[in-house]
Protein backbone atom coordinates (compact mmCIF):
# COMPACT_ATOMS: atom_id res chain seq x y z
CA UNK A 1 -51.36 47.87 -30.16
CA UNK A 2 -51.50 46.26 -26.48
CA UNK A 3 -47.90 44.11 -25.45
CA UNK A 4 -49.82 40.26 -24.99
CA UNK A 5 -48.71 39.88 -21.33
CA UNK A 6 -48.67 35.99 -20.51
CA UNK A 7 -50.64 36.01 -17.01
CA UNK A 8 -49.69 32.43 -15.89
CA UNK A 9 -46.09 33.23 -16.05
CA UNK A 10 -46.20 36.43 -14.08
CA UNK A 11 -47.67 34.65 -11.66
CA UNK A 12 -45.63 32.23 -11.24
CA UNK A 13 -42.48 34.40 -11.46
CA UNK A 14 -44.78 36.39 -8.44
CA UNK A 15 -44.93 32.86 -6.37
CA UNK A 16 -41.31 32.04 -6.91
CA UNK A 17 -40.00 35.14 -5.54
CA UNK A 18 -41.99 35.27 -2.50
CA UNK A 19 -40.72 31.65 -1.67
CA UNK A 20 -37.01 32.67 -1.83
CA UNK A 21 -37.63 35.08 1.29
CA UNK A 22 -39.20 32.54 3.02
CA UNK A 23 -36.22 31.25 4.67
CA UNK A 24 -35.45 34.67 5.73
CA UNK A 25 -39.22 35.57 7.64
CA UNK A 26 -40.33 33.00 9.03
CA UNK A 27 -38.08 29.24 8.23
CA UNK A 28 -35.88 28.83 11.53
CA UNK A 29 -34.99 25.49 10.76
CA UNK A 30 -31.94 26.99 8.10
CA UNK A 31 -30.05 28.49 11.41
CA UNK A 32 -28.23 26.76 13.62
CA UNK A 33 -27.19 23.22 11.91
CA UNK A 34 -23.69 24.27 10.37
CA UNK A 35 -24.38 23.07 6.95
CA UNK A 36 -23.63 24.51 3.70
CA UNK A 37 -26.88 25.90 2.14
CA UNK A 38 -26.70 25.72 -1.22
CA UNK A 39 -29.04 27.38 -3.64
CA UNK A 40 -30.94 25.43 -6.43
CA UNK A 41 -31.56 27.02 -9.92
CA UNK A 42 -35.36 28.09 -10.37
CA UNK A 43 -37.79 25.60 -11.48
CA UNK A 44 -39.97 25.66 -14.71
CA UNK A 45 -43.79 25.30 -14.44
CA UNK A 46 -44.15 24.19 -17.67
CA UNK A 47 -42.54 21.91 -20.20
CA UNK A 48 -43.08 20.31 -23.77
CA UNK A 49 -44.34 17.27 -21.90
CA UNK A 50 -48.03 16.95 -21.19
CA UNK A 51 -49.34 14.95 -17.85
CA UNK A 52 -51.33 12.91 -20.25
CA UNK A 53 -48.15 12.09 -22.15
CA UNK A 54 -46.22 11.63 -18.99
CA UNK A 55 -48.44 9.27 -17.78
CA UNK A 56 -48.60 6.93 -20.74
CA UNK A 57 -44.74 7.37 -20.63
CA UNK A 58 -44.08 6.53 -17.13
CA UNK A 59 -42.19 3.31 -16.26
CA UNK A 60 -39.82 2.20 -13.55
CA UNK A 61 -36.76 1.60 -15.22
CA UNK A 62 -33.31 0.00 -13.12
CA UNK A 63 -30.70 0.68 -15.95
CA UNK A 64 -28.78 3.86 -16.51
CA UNK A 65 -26.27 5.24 -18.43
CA UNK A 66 -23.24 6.90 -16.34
CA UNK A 67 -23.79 10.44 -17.56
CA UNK A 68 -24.31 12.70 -14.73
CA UNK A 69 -27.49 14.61 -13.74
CA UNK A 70 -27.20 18.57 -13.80
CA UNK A 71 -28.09 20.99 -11.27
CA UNK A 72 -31.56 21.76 -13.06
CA UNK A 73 -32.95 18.40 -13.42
CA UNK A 74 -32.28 17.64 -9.45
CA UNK A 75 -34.12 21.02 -9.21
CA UNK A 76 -36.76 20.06 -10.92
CA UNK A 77 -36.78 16.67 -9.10
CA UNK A 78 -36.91 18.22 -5.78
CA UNK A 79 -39.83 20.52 -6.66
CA UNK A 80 -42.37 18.38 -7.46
CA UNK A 81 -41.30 15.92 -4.80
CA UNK A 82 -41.80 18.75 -2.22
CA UNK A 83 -41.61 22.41 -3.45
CA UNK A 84 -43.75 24.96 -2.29
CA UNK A 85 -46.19 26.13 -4.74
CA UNK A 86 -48.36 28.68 -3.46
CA UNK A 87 -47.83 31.78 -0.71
CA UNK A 88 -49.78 29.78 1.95
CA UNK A 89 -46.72 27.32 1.84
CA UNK A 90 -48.68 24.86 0.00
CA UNK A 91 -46.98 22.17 -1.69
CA UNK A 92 -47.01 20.00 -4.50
CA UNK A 93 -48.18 16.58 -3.00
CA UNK A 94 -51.56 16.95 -1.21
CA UNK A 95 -50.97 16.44 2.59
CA UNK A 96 -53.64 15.71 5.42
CA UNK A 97 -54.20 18.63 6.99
CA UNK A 98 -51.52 20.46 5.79
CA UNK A 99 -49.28 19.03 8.07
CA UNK A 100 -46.20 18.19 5.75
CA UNK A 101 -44.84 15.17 7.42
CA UNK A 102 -42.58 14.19 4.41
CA UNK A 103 -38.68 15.15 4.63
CA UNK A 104 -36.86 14.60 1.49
CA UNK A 105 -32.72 13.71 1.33
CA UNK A 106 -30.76 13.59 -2.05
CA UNK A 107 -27.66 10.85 -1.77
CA UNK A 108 -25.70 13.08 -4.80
CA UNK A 109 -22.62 11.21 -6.55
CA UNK A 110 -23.02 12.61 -10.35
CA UNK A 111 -24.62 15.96 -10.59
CA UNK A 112 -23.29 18.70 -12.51
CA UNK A 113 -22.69 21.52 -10.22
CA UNK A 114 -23.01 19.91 -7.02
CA UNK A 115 -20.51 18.28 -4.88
CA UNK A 116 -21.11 14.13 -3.89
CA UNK A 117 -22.45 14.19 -0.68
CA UNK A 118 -25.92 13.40 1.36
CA UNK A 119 -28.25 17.04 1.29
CA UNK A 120 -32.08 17.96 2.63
CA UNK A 121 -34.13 19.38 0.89
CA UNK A 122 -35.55 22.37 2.32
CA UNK A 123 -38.36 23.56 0.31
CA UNK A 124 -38.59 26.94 1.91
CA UNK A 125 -36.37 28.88 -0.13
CA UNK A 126 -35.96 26.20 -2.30
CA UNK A 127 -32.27 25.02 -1.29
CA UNK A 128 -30.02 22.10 -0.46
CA UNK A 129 -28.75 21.66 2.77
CA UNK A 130 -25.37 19.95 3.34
CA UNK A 131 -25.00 17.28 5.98
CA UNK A 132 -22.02 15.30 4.52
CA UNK A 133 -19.41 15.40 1.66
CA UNK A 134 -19.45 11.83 0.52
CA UNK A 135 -20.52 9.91 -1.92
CA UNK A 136 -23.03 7.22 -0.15
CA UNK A 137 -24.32 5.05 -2.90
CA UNK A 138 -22.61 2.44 -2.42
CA UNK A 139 -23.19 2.05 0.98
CA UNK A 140 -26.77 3.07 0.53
CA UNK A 141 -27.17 0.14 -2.08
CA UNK A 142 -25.97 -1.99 0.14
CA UNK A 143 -28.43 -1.04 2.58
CA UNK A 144 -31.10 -1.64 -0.28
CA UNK A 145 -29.80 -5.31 0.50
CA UNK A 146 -27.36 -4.52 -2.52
CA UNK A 147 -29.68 -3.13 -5.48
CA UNK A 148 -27.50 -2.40 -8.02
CA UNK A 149 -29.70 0.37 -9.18
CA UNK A 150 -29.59 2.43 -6.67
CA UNK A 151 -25.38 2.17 -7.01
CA UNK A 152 -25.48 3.17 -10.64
CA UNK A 153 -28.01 5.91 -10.32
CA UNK A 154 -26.81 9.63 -10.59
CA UNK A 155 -28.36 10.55 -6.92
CA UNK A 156 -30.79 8.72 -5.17
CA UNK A 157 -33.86 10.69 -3.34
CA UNK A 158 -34.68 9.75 -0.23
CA UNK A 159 -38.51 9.96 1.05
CA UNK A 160 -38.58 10.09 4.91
CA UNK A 161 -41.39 10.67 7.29
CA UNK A 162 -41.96 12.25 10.57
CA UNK A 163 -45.39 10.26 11.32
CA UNK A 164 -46.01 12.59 14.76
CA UNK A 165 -47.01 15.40 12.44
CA UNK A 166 -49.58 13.72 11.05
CA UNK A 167 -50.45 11.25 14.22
CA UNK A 168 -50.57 14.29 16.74
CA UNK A 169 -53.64 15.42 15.26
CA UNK A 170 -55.39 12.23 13.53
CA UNK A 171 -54.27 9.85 15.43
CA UNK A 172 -53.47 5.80 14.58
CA UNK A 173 -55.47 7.27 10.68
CA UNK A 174 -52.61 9.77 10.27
CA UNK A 175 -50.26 6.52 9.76
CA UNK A 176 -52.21 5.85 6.23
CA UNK A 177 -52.49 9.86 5.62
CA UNK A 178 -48.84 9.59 5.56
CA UNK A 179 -48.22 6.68 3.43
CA UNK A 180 -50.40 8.21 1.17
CA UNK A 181 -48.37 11.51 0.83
CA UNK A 182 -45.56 9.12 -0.09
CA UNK A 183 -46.98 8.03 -2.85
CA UNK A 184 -48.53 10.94 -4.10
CA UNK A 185 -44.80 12.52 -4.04
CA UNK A 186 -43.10 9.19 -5.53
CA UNK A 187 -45.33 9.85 -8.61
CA UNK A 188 -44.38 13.01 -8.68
CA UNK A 189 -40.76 12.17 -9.43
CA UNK A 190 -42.11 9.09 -12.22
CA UNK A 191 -43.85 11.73 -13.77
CA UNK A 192 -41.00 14.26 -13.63
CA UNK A 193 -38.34 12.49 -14.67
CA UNK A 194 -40.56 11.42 -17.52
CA UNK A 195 -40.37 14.90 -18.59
CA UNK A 196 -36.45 15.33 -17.99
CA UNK A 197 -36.39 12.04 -19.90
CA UNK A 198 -34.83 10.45 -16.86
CA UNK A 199 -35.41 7.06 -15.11
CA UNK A 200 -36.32 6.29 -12.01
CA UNK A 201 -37.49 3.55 -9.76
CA UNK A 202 -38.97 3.06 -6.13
CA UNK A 203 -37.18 1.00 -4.11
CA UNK A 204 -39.08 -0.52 -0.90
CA UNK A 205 -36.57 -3.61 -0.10
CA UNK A 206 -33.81 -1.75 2.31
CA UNK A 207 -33.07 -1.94 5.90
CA UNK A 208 -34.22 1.31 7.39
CA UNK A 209 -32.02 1.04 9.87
CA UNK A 210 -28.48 1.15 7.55
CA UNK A 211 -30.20 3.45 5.54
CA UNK A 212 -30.41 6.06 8.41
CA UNK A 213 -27.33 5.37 9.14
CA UNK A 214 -25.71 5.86 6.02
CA UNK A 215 -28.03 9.26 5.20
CA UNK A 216 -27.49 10.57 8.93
CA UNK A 217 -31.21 10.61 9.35
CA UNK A 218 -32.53 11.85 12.52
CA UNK A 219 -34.35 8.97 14.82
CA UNK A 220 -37.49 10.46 14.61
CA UNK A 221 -37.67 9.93 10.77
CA UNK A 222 -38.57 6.89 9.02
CA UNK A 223 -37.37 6.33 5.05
CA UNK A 224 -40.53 4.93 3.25
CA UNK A 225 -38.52 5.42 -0.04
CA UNK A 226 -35.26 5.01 -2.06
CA UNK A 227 -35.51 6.18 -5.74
CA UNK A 228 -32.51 6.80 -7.65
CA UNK A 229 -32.27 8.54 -10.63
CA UNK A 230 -30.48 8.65 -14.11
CA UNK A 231 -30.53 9.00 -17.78
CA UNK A 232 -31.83 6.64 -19.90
């Protein structure tokens, strides 16, 4: 008798480990900033959830309860905000031209496993990296001109964008290319959390200005996007 060998998950096991060395050959933007780099835990490529049934599912919802995230779920967040999904460093939003003009910041207060502070994502290599050890929800809510939601969430992701990526090739068009990749990546995280069974919300009212501020945001970066997250 042949051993069943389930193909999709060997691949994907293939993908994953190529990623983690990405950092090492060819992602230069790990070296140099001080930060702590921390690790996250593997994501899962498939789950008990369907798309069809995360769709019918997926609501914005302001109330949660004050248990804390873990390390796993923000993983899991993080991916399919960002993470790479393929060895040509495609991701999983769709992005014009392939430029990638999204950054993405987690404000963390409750998370299992992680220390409160404000982190980047760095989707080569799949990791956190550290910019401060603070919790900034507060403040950040109050920069949301004082949404209690996005005080009482677990972390809060923040969806930035650095239009010249985009612009320096298409132009004036590459503004709506990259409002565009916003969305497609805020629906990611509705239709993630769905299957975490977490709740989430965008948030558009905030002054960009305090935000950046309060997330250390570089000036060339623009937040398009506040969503905090929690359970239900």
């Amino acid at each position: 008798m042949f051993k069943t060998v389930d193909i999709s998950k060997t691949v994907s096991a293939i993908i994953f480990s190529f990623l983690l060395l990405l950092p090492a050959i060819g992602d230069n933007s790990l070296r140099g900033q001080g930060g702590e780099l921390v690790k996250l835990p593997e994501p899962r490529f498939e789950s008990e959830v369907s798309i069809e049934k995360a769709l019918l599912k997926r609501r914005s919802l302001r109330q949660y309860t004050n248990k804390p995230l873990s390390l796993e779920q923000v993983s899991q967040l993080l991916w399919a905000a960002q993470g790479i999904t393929s060895p040509q460093g495609f991701r999983t939003t769709p992005s014009a031209g392939a430029l990638y003009p999204l950054e993405v910041y987690l404000a963390a207060g409750e998370v299992t496993g992680l220390p409160a502070g404000i982190y980047r994502y760095k989707p080569q290599g799949h990791a956190l990296l550290k910019i401060a050890g603070e919790d900034k929800r507060a403040e950040l809510g109050e920069a949301a001109l004082g949404q209690s939601c996005v005080k009482s969430g677990a972390a809060v992701i923040v969806i930035c964008a650095i239009f010249e990526r985009t612009t320096g090739k298409y132009g004036e068009r590459g503004l709506g290319y990259v409002h565009m990749e916003a969305g497609a990546a805020s629906q990611n995280i509705y239709l993630q959390s769905v299957s975490l069974g977490l709740g989430t919300v965008v948030v558009g009212g905030f002054s960009p200005a305090k935000v950046k501020r309060v997330m250390n945001i570089k000036d060339n970066e623009q937040p398009l996007y506040l969503m905090p997250v929690g359970r239900k």
